[in-house]
N, C-alpha and C. Protein backbone atom coordinates (compact mmCIF):
# COMPACT_ATOMS: atom_id res chain seq x y z
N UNK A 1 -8.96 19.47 -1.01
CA UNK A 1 -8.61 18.18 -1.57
C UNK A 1 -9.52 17.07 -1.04
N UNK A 2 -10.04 17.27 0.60
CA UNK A 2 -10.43 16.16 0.74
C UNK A 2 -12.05 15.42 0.18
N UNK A 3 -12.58 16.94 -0.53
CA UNK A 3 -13.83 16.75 -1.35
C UNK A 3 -13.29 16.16 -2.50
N UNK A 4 -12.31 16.40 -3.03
CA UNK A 4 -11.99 16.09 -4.01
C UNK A 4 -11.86 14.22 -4.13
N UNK A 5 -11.03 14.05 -3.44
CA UNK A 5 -10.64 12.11 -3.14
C UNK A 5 -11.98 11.67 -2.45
N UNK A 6 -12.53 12.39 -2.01
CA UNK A 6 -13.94 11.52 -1.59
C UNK A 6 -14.74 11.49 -2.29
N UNK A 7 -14.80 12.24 -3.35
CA UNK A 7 -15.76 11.83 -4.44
C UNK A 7 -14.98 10.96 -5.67
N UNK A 8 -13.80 10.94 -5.79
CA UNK A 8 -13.22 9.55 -5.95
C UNK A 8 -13.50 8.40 -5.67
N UNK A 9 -13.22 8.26 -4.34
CA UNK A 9 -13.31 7.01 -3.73
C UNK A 9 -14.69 6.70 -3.92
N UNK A 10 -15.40 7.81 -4.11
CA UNK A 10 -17.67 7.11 -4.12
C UNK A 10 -17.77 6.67 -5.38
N UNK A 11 -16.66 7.49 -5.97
CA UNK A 11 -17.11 6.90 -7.57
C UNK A 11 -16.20 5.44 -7.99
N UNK A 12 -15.34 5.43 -7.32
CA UNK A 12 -14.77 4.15 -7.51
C UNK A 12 -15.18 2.91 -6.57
N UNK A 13 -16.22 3.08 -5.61
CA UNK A 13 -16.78 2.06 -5.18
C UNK A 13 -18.12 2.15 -6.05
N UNK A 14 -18.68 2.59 -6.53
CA UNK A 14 -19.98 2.59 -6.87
C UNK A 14 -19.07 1.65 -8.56
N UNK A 15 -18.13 2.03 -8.89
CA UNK A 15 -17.61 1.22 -9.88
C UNK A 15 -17.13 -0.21 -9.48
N UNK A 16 -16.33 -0.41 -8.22
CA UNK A 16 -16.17 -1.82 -7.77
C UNK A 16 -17.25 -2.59 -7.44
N UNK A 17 -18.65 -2.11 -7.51
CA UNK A 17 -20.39 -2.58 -7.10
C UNK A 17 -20.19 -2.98 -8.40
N UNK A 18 -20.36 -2.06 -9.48
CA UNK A 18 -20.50 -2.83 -10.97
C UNK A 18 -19.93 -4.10 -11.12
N UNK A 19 -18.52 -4.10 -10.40
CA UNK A 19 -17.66 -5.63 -10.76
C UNK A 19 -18.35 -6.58 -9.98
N UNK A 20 -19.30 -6.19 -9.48
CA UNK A 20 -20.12 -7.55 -9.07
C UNK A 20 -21.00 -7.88 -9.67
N UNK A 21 -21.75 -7.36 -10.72
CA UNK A 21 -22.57 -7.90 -11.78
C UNK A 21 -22.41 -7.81 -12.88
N UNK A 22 -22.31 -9.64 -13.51
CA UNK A 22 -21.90 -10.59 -14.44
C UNK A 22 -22.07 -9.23 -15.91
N UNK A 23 -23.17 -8.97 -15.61
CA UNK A 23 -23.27 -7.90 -16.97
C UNK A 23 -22.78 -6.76 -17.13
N UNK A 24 -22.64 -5.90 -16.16
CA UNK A 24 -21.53 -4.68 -16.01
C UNK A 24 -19.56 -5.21 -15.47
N UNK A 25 -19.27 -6.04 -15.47
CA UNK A 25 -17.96 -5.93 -14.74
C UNK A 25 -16.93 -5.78 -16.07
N UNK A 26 -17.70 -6.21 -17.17
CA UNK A 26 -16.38 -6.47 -17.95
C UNK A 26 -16.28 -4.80 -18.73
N UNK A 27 -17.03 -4.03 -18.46
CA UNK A 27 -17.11 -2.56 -18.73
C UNK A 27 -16.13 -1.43 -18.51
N UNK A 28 -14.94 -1.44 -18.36
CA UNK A 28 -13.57 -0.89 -18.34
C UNK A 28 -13.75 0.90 -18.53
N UNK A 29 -14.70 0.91 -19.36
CA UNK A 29 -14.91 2.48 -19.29
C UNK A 29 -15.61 3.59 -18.31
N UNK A 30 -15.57 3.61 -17.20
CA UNK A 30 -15.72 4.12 -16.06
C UNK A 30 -14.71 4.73 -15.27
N UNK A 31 -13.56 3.23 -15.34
CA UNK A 31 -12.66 3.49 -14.76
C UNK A 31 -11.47 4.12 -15.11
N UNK A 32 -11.51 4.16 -16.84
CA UNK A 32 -10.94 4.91 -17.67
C UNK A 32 -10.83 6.33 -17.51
N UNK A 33 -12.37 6.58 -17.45
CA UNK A 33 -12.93 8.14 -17.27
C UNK A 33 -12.43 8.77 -15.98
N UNK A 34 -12.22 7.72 -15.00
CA UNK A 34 -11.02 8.57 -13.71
C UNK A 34 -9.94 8.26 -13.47
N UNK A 35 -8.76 7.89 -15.11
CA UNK A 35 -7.73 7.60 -14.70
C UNK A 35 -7.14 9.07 -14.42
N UNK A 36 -7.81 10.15 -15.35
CA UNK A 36 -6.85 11.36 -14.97
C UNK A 36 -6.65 11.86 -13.29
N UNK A 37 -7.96 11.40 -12.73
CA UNK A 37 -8.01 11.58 -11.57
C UNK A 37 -7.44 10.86 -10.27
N UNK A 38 -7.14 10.12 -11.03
CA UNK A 38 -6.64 8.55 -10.13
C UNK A 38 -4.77 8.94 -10.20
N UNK A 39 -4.50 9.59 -11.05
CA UNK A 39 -3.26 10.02 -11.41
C UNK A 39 -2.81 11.16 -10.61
N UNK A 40 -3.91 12.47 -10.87
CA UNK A 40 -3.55 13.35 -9.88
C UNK A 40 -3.53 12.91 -8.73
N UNK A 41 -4.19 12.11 -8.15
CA UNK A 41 -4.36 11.10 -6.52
C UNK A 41 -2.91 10.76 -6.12
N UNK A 42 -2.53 9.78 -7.15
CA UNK A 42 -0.73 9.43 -6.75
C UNK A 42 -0.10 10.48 -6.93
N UNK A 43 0.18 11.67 -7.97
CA UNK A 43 1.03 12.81 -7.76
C UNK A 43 0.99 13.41 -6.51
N UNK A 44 -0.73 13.96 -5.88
CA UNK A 44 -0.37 14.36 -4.49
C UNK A 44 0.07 13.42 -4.10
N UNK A 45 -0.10 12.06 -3.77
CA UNK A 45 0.49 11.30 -2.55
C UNK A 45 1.66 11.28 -2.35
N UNK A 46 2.53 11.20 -3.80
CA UNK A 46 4.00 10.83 -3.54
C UNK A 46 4.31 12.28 -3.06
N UNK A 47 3.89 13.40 -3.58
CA UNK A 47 4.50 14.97 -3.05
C UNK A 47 4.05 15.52 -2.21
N UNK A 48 3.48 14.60 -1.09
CA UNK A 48 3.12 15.67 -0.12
C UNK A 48 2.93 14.61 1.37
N UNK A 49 3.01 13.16 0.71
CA UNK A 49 3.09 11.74 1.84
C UNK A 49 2.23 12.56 2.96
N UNK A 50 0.84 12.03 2.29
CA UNK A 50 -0.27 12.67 3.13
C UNK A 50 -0.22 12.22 4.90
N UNK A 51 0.09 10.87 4.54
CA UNK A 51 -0.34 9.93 5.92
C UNK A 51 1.43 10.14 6.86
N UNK A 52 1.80 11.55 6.34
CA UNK A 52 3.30 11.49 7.52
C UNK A 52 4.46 10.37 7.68
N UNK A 53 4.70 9.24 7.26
CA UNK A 53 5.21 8.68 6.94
C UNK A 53 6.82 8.66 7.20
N UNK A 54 7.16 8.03 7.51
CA UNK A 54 8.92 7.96 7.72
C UNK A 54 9.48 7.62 6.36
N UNK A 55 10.41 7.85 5.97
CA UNK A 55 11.45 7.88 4.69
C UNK A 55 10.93 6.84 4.06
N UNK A 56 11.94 5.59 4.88
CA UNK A 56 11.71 4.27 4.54
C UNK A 56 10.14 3.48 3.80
N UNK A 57 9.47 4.09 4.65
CA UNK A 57 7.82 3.23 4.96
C UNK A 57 7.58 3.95 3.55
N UNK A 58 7.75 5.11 3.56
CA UNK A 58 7.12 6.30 2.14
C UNK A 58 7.21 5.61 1.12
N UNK A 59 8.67 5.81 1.10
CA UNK A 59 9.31 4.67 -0.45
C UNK A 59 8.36 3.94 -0.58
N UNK A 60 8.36 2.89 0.41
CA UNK A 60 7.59 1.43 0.10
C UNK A 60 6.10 1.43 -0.35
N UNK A 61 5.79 2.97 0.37
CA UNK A 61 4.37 3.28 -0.17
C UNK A 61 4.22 3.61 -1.67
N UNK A 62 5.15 4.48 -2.26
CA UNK A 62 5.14 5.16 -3.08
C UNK A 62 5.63 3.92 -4.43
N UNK A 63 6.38 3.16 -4.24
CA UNK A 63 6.47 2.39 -5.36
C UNK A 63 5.17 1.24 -4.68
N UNK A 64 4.78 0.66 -3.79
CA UNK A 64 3.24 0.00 -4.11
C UNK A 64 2.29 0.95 -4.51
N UNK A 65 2.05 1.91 -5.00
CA UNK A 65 1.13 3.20 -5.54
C UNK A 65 1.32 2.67 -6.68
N UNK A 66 2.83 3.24 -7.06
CA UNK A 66 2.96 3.01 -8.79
C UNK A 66 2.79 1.52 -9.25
N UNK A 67 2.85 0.51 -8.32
CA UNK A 67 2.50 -0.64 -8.80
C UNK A 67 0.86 -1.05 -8.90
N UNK A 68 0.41 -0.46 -8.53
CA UNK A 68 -0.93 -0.57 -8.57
C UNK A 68 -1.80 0.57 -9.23
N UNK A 69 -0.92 1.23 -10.08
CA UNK A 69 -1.03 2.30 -11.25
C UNK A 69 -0.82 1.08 -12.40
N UNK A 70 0.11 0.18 -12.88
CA UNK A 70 1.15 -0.20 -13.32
C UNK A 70 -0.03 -1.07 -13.68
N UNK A 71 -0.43 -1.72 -12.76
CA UNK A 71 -2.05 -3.15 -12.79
C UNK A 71 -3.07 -2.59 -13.29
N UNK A 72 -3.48 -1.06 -13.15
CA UNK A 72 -4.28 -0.24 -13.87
C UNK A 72 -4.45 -0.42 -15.47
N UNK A 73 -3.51 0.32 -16.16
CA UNK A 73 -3.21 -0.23 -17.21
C UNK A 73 -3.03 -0.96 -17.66
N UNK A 74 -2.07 -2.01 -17.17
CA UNK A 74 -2.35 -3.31 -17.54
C UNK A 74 -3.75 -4.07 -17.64
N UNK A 75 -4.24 -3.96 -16.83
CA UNK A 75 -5.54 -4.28 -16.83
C UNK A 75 -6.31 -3.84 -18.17
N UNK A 76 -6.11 -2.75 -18.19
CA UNK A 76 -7.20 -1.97 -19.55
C UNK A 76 -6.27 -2.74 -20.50
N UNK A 77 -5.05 -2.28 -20.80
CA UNK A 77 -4.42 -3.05 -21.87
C UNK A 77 -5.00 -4.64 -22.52
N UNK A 78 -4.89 -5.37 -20.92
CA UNK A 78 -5.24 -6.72 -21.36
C UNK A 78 -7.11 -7.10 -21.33
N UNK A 79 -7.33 -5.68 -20.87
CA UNK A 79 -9.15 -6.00 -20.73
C UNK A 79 -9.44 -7.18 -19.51
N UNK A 80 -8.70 -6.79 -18.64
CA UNK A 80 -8.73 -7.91 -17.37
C UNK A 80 -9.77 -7.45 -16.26
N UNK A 81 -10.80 -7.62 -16.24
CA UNK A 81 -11.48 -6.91 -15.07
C UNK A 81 -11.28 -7.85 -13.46
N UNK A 82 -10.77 -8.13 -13.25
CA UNK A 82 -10.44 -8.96 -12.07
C UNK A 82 -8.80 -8.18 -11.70
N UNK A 83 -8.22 -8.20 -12.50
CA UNK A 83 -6.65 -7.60 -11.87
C UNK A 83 -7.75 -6.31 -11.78
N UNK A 84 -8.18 -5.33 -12.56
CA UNK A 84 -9.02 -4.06 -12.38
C UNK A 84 -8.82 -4.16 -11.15
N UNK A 85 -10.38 -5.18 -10.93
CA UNK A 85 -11.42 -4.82 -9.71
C UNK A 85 -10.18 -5.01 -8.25
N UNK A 86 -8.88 -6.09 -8.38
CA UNK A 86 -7.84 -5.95 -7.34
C UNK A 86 -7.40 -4.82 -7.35
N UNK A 87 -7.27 -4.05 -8.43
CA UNK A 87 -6.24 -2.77 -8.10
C UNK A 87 -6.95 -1.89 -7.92
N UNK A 88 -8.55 -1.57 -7.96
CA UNK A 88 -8.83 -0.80 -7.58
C UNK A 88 -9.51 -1.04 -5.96
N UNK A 89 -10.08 -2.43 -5.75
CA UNK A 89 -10.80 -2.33 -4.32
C UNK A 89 -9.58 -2.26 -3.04
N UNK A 90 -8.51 -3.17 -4.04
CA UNK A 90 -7.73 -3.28 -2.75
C UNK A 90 -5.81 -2.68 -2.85
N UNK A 91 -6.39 -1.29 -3.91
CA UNK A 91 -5.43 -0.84 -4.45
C UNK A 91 -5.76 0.78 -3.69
N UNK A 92 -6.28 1.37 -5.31
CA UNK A 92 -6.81 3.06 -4.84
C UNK A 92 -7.39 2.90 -3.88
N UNK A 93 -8.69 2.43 -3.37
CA UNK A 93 -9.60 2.81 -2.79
C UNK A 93 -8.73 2.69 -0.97
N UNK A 94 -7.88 1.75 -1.09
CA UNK A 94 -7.17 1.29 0.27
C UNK A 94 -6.18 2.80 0.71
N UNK A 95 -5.63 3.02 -0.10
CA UNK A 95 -4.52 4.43 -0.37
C UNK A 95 -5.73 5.71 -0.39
N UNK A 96 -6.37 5.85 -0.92
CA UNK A 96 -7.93 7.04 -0.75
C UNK A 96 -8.40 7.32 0.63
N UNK A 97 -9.06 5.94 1.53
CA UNK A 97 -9.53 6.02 2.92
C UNK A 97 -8.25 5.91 3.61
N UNK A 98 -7.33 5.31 3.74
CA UNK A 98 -6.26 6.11 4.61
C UNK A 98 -6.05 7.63 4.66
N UNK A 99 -5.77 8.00 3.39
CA UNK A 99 -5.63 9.24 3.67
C UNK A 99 -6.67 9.88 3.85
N UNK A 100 -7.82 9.92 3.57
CA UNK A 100 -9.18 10.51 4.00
C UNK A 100 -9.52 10.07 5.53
N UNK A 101 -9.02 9.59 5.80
CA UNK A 101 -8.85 9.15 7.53
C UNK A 101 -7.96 10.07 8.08
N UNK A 102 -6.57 10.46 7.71
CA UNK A 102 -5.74 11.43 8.17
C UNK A 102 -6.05 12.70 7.54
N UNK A 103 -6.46 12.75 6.80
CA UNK A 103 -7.54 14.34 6.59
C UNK A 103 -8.12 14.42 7.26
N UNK A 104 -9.34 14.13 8.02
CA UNK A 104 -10.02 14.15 8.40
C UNK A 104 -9.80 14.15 10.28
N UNK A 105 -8.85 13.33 10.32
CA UNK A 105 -7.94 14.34 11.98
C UNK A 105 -7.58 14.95 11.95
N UNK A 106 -6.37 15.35 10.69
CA UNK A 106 -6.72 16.93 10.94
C UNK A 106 -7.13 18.11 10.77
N UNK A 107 -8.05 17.73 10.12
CA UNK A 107 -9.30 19.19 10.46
C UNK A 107 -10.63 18.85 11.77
C-alpha cells in the first residue's frame, strides 16, 4: 500500500504545483483522473485507521475525510479550483503523509 499512496500523494502535489499557474489551475481534469484513487485512500483509512487512533479521535478523523471528499466534488461540481486546491493541499495530501509517516515506522 505504501507504494501505492505515495505515488498519490506525488501525483497530487505535482497537481497542487499546477494550481499555482494562472494557466493550468483552472484544469480540474487531473484531479478527476484520481478520484477513483483518492476514494480507495478513504476506504482504507476509515477500515483499517492507519494512524492507530482512539475511538473518539477516529470518528473525528473519519467524518473530516468525508468532508473533504464532500469539497472534492463540490468543487468539480461548481468548477471551483481554490476550494480544489484547499481540499486537496490541505485535505488528501495532509491525511496521505500522516499515514505514510506511520507506514513508514513501521516497517
Amino acid at each position: 500500500m505504501r507504494q501505492k499512496w505515495m505515488f498519490l500523494y506525488n501525483t497530487l502535489k505535482k497537481i497542487q504545483e499546477n494550481f499555482l499557474d494562472y494557466k493550468k489551475r483552472k484544469d480540474l481534469m487531473p484531479i478527476r483522473e484520481q478520484l477513483n484513487t483518492i476514494q480507495e485512500f478513504t476506504l482504507w483509512f476509515i477500515q483499517e485507521n492507519p494512524l492507530k487512533l482512539e475511538e473518539s479521535l477516529f470518528v473525528q478523523k473519519k467524518d473530516e475525510l468525508l468532508d473533504i471528499l464532500q469539497d472534492i466534488v463540490t468543487a468539480i461540481e461548481e468548477n471551483d479550483y481554490v476550494l480544489m486546491n484547499d481540499a486537496i493541499t490541505y485535505g488528501i495530501m495532509e491525511y496521505l503523509n500522516g499515514c505514510l509517516s506511520e507506514i513508514s515506522e513501521e516497517e
